[in-house]
N, C-alpha and C. Protein backbone atom coordinates (compact mmCIF):
# COMPACT_ATOMS: atom_id res chain seq x y z
N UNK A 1 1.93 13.36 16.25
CA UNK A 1 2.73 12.36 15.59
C UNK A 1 3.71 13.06 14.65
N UNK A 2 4.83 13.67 14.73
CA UNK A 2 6.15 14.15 14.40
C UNK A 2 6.62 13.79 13.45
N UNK A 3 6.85 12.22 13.64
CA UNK A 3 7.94 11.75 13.42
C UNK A 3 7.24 10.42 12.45
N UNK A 4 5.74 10.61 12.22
CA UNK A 4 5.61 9.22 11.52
C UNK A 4 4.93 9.59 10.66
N UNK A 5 4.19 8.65 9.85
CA UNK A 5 3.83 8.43 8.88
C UNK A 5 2.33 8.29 9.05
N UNK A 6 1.42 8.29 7.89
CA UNK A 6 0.16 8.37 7.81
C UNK A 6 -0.39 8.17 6.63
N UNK A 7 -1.02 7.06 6.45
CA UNK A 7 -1.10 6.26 5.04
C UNK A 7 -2.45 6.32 4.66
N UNK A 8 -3.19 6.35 3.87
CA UNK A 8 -4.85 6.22 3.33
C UNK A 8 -4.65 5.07 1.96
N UNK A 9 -5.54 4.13 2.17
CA UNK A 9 -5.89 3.06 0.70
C UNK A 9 -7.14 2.98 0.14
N UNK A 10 -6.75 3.09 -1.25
CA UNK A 10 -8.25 3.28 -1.53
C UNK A 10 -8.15 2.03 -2.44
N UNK A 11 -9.03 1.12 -2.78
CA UNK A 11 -9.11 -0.02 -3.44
C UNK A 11 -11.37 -0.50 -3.05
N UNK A 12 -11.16 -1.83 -3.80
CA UNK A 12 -12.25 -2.08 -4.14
C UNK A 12 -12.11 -3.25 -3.05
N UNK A 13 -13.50 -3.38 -2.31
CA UNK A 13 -13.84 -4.68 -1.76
C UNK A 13 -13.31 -6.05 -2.21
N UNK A 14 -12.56 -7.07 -1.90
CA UNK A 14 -12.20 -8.00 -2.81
C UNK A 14 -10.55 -7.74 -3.15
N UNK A 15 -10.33 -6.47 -2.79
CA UNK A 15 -8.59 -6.44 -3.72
C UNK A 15 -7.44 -6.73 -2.86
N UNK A 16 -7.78 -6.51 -1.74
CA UNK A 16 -6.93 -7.14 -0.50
C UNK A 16 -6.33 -5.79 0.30
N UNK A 17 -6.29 -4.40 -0.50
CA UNK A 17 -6.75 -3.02 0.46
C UNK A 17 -6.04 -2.54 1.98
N UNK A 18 -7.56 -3.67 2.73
CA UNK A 18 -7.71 -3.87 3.96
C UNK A 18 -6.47 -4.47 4.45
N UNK A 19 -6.17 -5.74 3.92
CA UNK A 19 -5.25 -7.07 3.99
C UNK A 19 -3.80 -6.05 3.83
N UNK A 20 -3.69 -5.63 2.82
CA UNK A 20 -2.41 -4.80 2.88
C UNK A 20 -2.20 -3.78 4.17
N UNK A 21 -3.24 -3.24 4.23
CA UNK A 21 -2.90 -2.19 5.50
C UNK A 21 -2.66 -2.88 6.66
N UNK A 22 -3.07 -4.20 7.17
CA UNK A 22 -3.12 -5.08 8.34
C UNK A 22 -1.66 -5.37 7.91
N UNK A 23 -1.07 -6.35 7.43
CA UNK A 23 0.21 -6.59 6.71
C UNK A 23 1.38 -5.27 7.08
N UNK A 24 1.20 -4.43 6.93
CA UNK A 24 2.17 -3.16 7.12
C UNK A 24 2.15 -2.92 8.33
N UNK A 25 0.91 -3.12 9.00
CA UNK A 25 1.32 -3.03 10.58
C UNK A 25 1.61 -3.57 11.08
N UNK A 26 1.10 -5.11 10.99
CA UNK A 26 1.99 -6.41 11.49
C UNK A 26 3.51 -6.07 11.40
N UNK A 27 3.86 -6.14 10.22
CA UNK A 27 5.69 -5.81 9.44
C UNK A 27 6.19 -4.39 11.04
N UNK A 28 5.75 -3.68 10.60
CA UNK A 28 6.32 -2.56 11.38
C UNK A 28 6.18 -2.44 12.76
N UNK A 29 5.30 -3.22 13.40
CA UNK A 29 5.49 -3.76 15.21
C UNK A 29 6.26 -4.46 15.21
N UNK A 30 6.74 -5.44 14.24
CA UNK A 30 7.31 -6.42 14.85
C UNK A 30 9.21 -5.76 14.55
N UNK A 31 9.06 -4.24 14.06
CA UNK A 31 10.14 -4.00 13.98
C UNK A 31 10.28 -2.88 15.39
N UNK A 32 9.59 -2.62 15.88
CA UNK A 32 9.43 -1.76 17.34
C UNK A 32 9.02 -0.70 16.82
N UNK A 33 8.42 -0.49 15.75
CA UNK A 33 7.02 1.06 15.40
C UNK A 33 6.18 0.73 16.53
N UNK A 34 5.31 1.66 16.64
CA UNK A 34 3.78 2.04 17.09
C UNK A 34 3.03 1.99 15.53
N UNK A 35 1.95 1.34 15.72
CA UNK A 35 1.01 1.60 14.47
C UNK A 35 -0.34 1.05 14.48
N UNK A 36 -0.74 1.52 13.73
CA UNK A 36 -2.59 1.65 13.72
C UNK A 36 -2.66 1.22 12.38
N UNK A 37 -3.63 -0.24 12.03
CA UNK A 37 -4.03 -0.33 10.32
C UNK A 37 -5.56 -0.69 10.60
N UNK A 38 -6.16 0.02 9.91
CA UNK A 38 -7.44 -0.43 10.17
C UNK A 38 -8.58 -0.28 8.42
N UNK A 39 -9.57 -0.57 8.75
CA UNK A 39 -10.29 0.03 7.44
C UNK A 39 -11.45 0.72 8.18
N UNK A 40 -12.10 1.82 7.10
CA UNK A 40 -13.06 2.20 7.33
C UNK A 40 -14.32 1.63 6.76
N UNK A 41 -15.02 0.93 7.09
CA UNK A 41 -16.40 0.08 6.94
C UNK A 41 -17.30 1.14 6.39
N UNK A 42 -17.85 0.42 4.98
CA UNK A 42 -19.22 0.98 4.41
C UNK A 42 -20.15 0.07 4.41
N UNK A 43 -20.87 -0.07 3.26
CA UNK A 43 -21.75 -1.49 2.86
C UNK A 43 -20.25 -1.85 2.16
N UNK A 44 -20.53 -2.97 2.75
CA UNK A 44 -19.35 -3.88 2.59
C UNK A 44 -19.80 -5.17 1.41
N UNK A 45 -19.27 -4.72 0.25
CA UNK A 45 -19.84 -5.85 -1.04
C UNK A 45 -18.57 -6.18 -1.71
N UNK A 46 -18.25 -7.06 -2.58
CA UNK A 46 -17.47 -7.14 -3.54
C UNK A 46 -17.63 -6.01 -4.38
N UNK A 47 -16.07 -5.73 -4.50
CA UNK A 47 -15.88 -4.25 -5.67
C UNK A 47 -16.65 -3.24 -5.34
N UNK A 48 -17.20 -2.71 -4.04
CA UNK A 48 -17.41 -1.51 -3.79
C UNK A 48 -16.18 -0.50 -3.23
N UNK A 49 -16.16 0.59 -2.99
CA UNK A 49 -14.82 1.13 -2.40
C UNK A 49 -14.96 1.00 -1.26
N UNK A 50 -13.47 0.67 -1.07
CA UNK A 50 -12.81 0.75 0.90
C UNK A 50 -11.82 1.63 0.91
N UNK A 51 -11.85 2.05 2.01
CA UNK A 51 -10.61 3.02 2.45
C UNK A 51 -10.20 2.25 3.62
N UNK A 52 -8.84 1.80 3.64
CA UNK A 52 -8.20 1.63 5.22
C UNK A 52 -6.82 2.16 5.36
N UNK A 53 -6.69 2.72 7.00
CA UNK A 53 -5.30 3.82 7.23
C UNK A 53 -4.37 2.80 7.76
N UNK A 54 -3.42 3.76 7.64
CA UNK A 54 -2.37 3.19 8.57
C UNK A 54 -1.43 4.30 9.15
N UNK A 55 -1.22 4.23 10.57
CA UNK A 55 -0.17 5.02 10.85
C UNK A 55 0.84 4.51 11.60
N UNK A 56 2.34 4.87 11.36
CA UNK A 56 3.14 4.10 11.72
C UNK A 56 4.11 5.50 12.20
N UNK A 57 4.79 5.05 13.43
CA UNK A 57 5.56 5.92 14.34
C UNK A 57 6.69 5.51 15.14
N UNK A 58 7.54 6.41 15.52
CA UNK A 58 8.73 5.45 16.65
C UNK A 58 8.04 6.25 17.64
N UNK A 59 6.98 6.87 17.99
CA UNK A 59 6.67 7.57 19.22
C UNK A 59 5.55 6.53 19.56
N UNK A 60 4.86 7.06 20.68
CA UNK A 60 3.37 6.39 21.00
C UNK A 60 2.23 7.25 19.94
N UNK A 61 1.13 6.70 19.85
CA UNK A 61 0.52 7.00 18.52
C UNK A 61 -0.81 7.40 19.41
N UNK A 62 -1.47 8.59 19.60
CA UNK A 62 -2.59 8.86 20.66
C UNK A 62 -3.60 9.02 20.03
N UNK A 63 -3.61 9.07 18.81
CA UNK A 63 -5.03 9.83 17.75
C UNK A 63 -5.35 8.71 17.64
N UNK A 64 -6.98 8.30 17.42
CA UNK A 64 -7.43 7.52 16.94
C UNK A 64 -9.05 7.82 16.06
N UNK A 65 -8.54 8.10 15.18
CA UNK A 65 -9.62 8.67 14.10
C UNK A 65 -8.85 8.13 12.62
N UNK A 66 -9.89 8.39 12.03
CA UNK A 66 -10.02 8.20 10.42
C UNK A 66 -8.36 9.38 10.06
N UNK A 67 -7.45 9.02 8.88
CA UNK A 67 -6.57 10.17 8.70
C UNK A 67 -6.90 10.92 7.54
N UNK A 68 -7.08 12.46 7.77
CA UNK A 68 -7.92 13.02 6.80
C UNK A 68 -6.57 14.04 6.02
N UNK A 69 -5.37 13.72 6.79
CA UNK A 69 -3.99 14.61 6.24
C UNK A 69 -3.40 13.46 5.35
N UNK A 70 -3.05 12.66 4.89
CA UNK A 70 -2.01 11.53 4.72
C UNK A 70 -0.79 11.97 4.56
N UNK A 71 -0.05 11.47 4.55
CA UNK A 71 1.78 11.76 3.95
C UNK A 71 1.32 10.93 2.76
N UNK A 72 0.93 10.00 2.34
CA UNK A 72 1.18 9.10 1.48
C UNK A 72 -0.58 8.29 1.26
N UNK A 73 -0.68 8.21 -0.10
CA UNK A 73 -1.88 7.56 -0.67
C UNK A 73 -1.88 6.44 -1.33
N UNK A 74 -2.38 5.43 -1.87
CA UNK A 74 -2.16 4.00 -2.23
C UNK A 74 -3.50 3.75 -2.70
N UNK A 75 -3.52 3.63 -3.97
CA UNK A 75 -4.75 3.69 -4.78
C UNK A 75 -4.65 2.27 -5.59
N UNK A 76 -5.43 1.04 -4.74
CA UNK A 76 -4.71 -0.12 -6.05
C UNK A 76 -5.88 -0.35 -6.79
N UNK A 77 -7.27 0.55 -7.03
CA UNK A 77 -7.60 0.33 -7.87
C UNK A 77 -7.91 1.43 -9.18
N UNK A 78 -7.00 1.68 -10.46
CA UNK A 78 -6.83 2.81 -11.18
C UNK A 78 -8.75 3.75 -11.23
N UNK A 79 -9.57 2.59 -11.33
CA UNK A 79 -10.86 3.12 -11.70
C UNK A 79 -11.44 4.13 -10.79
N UNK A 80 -10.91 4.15 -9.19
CA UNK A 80 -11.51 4.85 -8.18
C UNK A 80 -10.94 6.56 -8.48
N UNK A 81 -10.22 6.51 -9.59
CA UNK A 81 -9.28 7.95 -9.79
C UNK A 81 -10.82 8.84 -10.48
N UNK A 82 -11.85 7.93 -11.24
CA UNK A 82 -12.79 8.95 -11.81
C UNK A 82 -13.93 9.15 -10.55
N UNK A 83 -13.94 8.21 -9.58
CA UNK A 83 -15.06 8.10 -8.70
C UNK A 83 -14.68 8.76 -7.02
N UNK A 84 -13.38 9.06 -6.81
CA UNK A 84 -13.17 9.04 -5.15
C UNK A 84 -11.81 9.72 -5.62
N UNK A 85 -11.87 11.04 -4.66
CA UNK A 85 -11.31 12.42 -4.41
C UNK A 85 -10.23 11.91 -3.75
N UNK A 86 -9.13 10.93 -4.25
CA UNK A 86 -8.13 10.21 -3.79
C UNK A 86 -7.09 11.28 -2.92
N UNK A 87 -6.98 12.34 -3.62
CA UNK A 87 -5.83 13.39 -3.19
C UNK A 87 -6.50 14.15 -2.03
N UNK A 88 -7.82 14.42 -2.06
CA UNK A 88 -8.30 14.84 -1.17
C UNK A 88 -7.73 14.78 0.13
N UNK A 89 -6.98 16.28 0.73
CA UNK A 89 -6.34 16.41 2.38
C UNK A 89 -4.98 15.59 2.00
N UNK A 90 -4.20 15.25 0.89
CA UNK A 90 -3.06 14.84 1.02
C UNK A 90 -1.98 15.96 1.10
N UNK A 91 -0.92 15.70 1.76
CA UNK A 91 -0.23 17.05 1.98
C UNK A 91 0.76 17.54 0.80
N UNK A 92 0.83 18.20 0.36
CA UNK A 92 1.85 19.14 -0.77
C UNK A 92 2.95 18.24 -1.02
N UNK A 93 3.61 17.85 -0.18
CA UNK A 93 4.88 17.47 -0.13
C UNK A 93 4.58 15.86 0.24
N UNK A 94 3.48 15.47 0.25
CA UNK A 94 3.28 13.86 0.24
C UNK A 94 3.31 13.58 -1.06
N UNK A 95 2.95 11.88 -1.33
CA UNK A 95 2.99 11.31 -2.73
C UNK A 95 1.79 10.09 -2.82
N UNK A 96 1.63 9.65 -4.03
CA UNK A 96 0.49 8.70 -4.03
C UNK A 96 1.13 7.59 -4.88
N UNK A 97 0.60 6.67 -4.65
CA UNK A 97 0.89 5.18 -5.28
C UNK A 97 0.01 4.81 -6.06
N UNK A 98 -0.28 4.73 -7.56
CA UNK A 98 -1.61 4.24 -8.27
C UNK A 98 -1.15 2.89 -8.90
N UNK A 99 -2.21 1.81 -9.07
CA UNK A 99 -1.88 1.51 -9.79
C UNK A 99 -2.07 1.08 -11.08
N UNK A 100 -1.58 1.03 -11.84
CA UNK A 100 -1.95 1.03 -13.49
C UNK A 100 -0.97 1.01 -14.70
N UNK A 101 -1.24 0.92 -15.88
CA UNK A 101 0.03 0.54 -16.41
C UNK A 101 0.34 1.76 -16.97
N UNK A 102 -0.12 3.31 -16.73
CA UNK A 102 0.50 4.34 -17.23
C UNK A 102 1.70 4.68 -16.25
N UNK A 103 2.37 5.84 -17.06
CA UNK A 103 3.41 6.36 -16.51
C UNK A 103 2.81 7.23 -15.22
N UNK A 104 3.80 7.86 -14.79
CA UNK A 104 3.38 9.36 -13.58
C UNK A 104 2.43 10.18 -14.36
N UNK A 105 3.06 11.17 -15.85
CA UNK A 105 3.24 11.73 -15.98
C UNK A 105 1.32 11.86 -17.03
N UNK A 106 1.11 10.69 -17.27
CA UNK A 106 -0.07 10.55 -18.03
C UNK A 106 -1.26 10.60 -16.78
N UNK A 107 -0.95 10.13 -15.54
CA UNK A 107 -2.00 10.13 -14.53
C UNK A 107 -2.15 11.37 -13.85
N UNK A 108 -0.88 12.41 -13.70
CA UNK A 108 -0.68 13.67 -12.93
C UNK A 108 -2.18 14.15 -12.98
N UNK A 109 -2.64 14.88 -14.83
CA UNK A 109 -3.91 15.09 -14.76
C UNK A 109 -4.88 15.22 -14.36
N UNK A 110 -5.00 14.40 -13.59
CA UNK A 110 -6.58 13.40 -12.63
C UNK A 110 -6.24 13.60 -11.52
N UNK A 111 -5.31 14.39 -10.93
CA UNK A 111 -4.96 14.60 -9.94
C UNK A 111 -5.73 16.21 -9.35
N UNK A 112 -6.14 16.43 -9.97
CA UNK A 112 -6.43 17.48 -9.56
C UNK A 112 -5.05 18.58 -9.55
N UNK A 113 -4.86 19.34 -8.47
CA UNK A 113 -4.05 20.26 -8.70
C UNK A 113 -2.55 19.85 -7.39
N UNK A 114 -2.85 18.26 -6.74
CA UNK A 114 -1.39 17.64 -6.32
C UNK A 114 -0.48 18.11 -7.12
N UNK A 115 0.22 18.21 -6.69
CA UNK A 115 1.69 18.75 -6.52
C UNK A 115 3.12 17.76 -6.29
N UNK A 116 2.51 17.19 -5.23
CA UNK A 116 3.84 16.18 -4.86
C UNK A 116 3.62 15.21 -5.51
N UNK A 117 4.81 14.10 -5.10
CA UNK A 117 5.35 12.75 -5.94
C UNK A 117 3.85 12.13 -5.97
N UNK A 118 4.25 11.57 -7.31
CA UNK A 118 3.31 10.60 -8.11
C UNK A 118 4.22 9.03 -8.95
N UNK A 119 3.77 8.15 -8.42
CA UNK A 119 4.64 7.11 -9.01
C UNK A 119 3.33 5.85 -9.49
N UNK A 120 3.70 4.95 -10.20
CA UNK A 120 2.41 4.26 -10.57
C UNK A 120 3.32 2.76 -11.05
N UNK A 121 2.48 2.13 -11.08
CA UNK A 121 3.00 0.51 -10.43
C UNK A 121 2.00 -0.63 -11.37
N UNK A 122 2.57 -1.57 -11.92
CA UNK A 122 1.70 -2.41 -12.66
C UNK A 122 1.37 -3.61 -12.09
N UNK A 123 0.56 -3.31 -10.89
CA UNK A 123 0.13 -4.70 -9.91
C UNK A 123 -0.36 -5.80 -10.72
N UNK A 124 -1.21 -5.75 -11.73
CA UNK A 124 -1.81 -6.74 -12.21
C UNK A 124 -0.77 -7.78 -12.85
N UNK A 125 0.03 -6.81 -13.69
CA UNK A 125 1.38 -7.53 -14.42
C UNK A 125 2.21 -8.37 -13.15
N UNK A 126 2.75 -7.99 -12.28
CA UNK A 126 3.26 -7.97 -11.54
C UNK A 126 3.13 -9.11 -10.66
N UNK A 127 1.67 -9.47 -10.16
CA UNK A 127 0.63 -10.15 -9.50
C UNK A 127 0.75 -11.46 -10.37
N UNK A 128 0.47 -11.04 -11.59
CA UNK A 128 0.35 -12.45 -12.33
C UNK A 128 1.48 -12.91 -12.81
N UNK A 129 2.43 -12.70 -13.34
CA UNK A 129 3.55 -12.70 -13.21
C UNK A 129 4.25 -13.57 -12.21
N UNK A 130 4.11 -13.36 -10.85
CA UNK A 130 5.09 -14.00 -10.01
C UNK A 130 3.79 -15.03 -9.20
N UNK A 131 2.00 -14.83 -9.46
CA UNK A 131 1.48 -15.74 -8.31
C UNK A 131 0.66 -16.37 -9.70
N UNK A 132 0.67 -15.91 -10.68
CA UNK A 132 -0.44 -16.65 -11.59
C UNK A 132 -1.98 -15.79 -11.87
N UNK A 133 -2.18 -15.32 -10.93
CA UNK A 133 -3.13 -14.37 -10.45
C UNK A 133 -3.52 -13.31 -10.18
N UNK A 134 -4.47 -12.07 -10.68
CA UNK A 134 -4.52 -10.85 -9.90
C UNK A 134 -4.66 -10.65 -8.91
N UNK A 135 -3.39 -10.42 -7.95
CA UNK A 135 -3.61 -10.06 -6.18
C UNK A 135 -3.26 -8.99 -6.49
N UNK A 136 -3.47 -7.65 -6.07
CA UNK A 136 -2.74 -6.51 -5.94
C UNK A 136 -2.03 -5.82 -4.75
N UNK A 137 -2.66 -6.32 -3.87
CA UNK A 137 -2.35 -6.48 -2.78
C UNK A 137 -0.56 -5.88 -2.06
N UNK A 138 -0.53 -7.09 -2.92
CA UNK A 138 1.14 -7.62 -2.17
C UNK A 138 1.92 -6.70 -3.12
N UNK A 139 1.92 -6.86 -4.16
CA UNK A 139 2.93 -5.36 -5.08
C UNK A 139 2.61 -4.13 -4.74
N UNK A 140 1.28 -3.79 -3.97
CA UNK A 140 1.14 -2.41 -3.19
C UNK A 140 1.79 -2.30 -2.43
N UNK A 141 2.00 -3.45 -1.04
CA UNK A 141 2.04 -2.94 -0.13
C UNK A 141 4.03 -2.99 -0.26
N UNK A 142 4.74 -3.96 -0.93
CA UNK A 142 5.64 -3.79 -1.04
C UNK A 142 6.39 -1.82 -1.76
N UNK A 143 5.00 -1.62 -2.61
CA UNK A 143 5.11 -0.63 -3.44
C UNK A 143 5.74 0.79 -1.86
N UNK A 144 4.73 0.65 -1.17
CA UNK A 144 4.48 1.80 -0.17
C UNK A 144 5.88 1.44 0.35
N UNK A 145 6.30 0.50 0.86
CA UNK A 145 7.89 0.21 1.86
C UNK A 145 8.74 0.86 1.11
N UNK A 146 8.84 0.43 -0.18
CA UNK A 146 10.08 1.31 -1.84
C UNK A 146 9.85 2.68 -1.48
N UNK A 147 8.95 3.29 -1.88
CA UNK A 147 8.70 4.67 -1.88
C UNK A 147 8.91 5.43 -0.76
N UNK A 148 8.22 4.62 1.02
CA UNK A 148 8.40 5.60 1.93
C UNK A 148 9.75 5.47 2.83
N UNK A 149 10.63 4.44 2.45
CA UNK A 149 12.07 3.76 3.39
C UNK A 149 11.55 3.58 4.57
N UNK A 150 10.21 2.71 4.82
CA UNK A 150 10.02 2.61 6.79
C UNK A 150 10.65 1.71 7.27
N UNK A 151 11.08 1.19 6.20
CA UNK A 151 11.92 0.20 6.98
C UNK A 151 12.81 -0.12 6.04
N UNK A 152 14.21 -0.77 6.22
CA UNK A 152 15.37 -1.16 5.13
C UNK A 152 14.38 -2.51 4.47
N UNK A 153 14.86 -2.55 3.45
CA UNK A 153 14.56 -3.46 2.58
C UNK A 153 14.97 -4.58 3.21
N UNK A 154 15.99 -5.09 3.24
CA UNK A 154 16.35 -6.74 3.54
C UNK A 154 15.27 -6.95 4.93
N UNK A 155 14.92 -6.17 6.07
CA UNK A 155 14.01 -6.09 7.49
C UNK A 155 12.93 -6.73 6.96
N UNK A 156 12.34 -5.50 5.70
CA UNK A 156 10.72 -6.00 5.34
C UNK A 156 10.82 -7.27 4.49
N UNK A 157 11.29 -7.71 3.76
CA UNK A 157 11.70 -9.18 3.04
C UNK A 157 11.62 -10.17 4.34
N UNK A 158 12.37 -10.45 5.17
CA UNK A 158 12.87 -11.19 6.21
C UNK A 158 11.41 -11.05 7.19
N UNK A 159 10.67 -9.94 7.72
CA UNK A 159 9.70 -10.16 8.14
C UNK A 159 8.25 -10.31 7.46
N UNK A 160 8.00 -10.26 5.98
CA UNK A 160 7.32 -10.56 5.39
C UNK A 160 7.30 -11.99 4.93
N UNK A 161 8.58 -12.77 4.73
CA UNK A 161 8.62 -14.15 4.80
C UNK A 161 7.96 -14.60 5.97
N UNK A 162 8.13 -14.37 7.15
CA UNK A 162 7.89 -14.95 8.51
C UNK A 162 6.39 -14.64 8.63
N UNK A 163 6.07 -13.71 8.42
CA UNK A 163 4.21 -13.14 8.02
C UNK A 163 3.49 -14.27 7.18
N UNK A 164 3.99 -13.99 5.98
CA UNK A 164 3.65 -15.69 5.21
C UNK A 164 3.53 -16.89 5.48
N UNK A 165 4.77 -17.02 5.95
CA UNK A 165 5.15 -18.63 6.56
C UNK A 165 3.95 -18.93 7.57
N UNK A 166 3.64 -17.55 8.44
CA UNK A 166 2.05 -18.00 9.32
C UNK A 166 1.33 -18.09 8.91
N UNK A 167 1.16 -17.17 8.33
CA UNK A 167 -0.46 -16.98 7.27
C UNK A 167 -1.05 -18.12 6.43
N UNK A 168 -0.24 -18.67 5.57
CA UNK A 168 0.20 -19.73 4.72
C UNK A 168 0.66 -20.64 5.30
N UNK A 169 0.42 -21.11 6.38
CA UNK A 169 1.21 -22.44 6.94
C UNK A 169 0.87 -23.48 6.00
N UNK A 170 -0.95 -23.00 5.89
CA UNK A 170 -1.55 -24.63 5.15
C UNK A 170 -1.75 -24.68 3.43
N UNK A 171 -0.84 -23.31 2.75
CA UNK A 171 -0.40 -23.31 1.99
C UNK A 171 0.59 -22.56 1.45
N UNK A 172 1.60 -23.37 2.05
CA UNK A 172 2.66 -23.05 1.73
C UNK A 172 3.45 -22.78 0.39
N UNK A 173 2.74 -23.54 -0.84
CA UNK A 173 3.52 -23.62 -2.19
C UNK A 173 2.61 -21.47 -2.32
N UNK A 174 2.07 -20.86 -1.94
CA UNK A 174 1.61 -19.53 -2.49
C UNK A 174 2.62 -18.49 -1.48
N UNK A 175 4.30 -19.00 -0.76
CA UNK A 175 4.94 -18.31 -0.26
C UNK A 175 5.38 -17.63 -1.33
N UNK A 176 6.13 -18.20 -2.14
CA UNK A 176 7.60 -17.83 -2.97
C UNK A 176 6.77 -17.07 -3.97
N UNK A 177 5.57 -16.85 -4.43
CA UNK A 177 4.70 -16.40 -5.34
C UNK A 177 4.81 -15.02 -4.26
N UNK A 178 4.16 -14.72 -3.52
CA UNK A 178 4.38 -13.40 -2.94
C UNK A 178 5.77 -12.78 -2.35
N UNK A 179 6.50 -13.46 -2.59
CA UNK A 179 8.13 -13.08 -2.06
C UNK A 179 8.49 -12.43 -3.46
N UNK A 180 8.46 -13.01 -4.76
CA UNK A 180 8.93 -12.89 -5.82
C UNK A 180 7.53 -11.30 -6.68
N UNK A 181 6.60 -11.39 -5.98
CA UNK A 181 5.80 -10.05 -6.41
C UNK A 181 6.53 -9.03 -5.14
N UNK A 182 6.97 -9.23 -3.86
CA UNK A 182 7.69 -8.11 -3.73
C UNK A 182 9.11 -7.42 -4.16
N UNK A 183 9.51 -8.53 -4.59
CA UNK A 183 11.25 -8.12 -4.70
C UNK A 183 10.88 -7.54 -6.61
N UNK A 184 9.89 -7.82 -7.53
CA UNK A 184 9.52 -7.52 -8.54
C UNK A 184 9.08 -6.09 -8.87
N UNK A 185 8.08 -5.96 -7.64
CA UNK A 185 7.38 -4.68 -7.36
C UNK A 185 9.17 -3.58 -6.97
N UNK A 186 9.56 -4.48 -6.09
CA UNK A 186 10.97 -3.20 -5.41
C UNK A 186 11.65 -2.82 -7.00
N UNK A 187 12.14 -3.69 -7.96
CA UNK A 187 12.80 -4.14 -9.03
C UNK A 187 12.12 -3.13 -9.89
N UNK A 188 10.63 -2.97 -10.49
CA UNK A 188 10.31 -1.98 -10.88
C UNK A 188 9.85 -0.60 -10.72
N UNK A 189 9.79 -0.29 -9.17
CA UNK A 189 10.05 1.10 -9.03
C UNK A 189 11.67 1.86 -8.71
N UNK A 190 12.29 1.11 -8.24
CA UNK A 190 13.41 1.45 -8.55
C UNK A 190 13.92 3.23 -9.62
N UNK A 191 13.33 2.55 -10.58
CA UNK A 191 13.45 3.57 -11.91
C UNK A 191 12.98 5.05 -11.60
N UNK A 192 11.91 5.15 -10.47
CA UNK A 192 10.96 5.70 -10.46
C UNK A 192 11.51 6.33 -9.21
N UNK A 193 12.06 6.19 -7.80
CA UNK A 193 12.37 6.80 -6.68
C UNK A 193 14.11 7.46 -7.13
């Protein structure tokens, strides 16, 4: 795989994780990628850790295993930084997504000895803010599109509405609440890419 991408999430049972990585692959087939989102299954409880990948490609995608290299990491829950070797196998020149309300530069630390981009994102603010509620979810996964360009911005807006509009048929008033945490999430990293 050359030419694509290779994503790892680390979040807590309950945070939507999983839901985000499914979401990014949906978005990116329906733009003519190849891609794989899946999670990796433990004891499966509220607020235990999950990991789920994603890989996204303009080639055909032949591997099908766990990704133990990533280009890119997505951590939406800050607490898993003291418990789970987040950087672990990420590549030099990849970057990670945390989120929390510190800067880069206060989280680098905990990084162990990463190297590449570090950017950090205030899902909770963010979440509640535009849905009322902590989802983190949706300001992640918008977070990962900002940071990695897989797709132009106006594409992922336009097919993330249409994702919603299904998902949400039978509630529809919780569209514009996740439209307005992505264009929020794009709005505050901005500063940061």
């Amino acid at each position: 795989m050359d030419k694509g991408i290779e994503i790892r999430w680390h979040g807590r049972g309950g945070q939507g994780a999983k839901t985000a990585a499914l979401l990014l692959a949906d978005v990116c087939f329906k733009t003519g990628a190849y891609v794989q989102g899946f999670p990796e299954y433990g004891p499966e409880r509220m607020g235990a850790p999950i990991t789920a990948f994603n890989r996204i490609s303009p080639d055909e995608i032949r591997v099908h295993s766990n990704i133990y290299y990533p280009d890119l990491v997505v951590v939406v829950d800050e607490t898993l930084l003291r418990s789970v070797d987040v950087t672990a196998g990420l590549k030099d020149d990849g970057a990670i997504i945390i989120n929390t309300e510190k800067d880069p530069s206060a989280i680098r630390p905990m990084l162990k000895e990463f190297k590449g981009r570090v950017y950090t994102l205030d899902a909770r603010d963010i979440s509640v803010k535009a849905l009322g509620k902590y989802f983190p979810n949706t300001p992640m996964l918008s977070a990962v599109v900002a940071v990695t360009g897989i797709m132009e911005w106006p594409v992922f807006i336009k097919e993330m509405r249409a994702s919603y509009e299904h998902k949400f048929a039978k509630k529809p008033e919780v569209i514009d609440g996740n439209m307005k945490a992505l264009e929020l999430t794009y709005e505050t990293l901005k500063e940061q890419l």
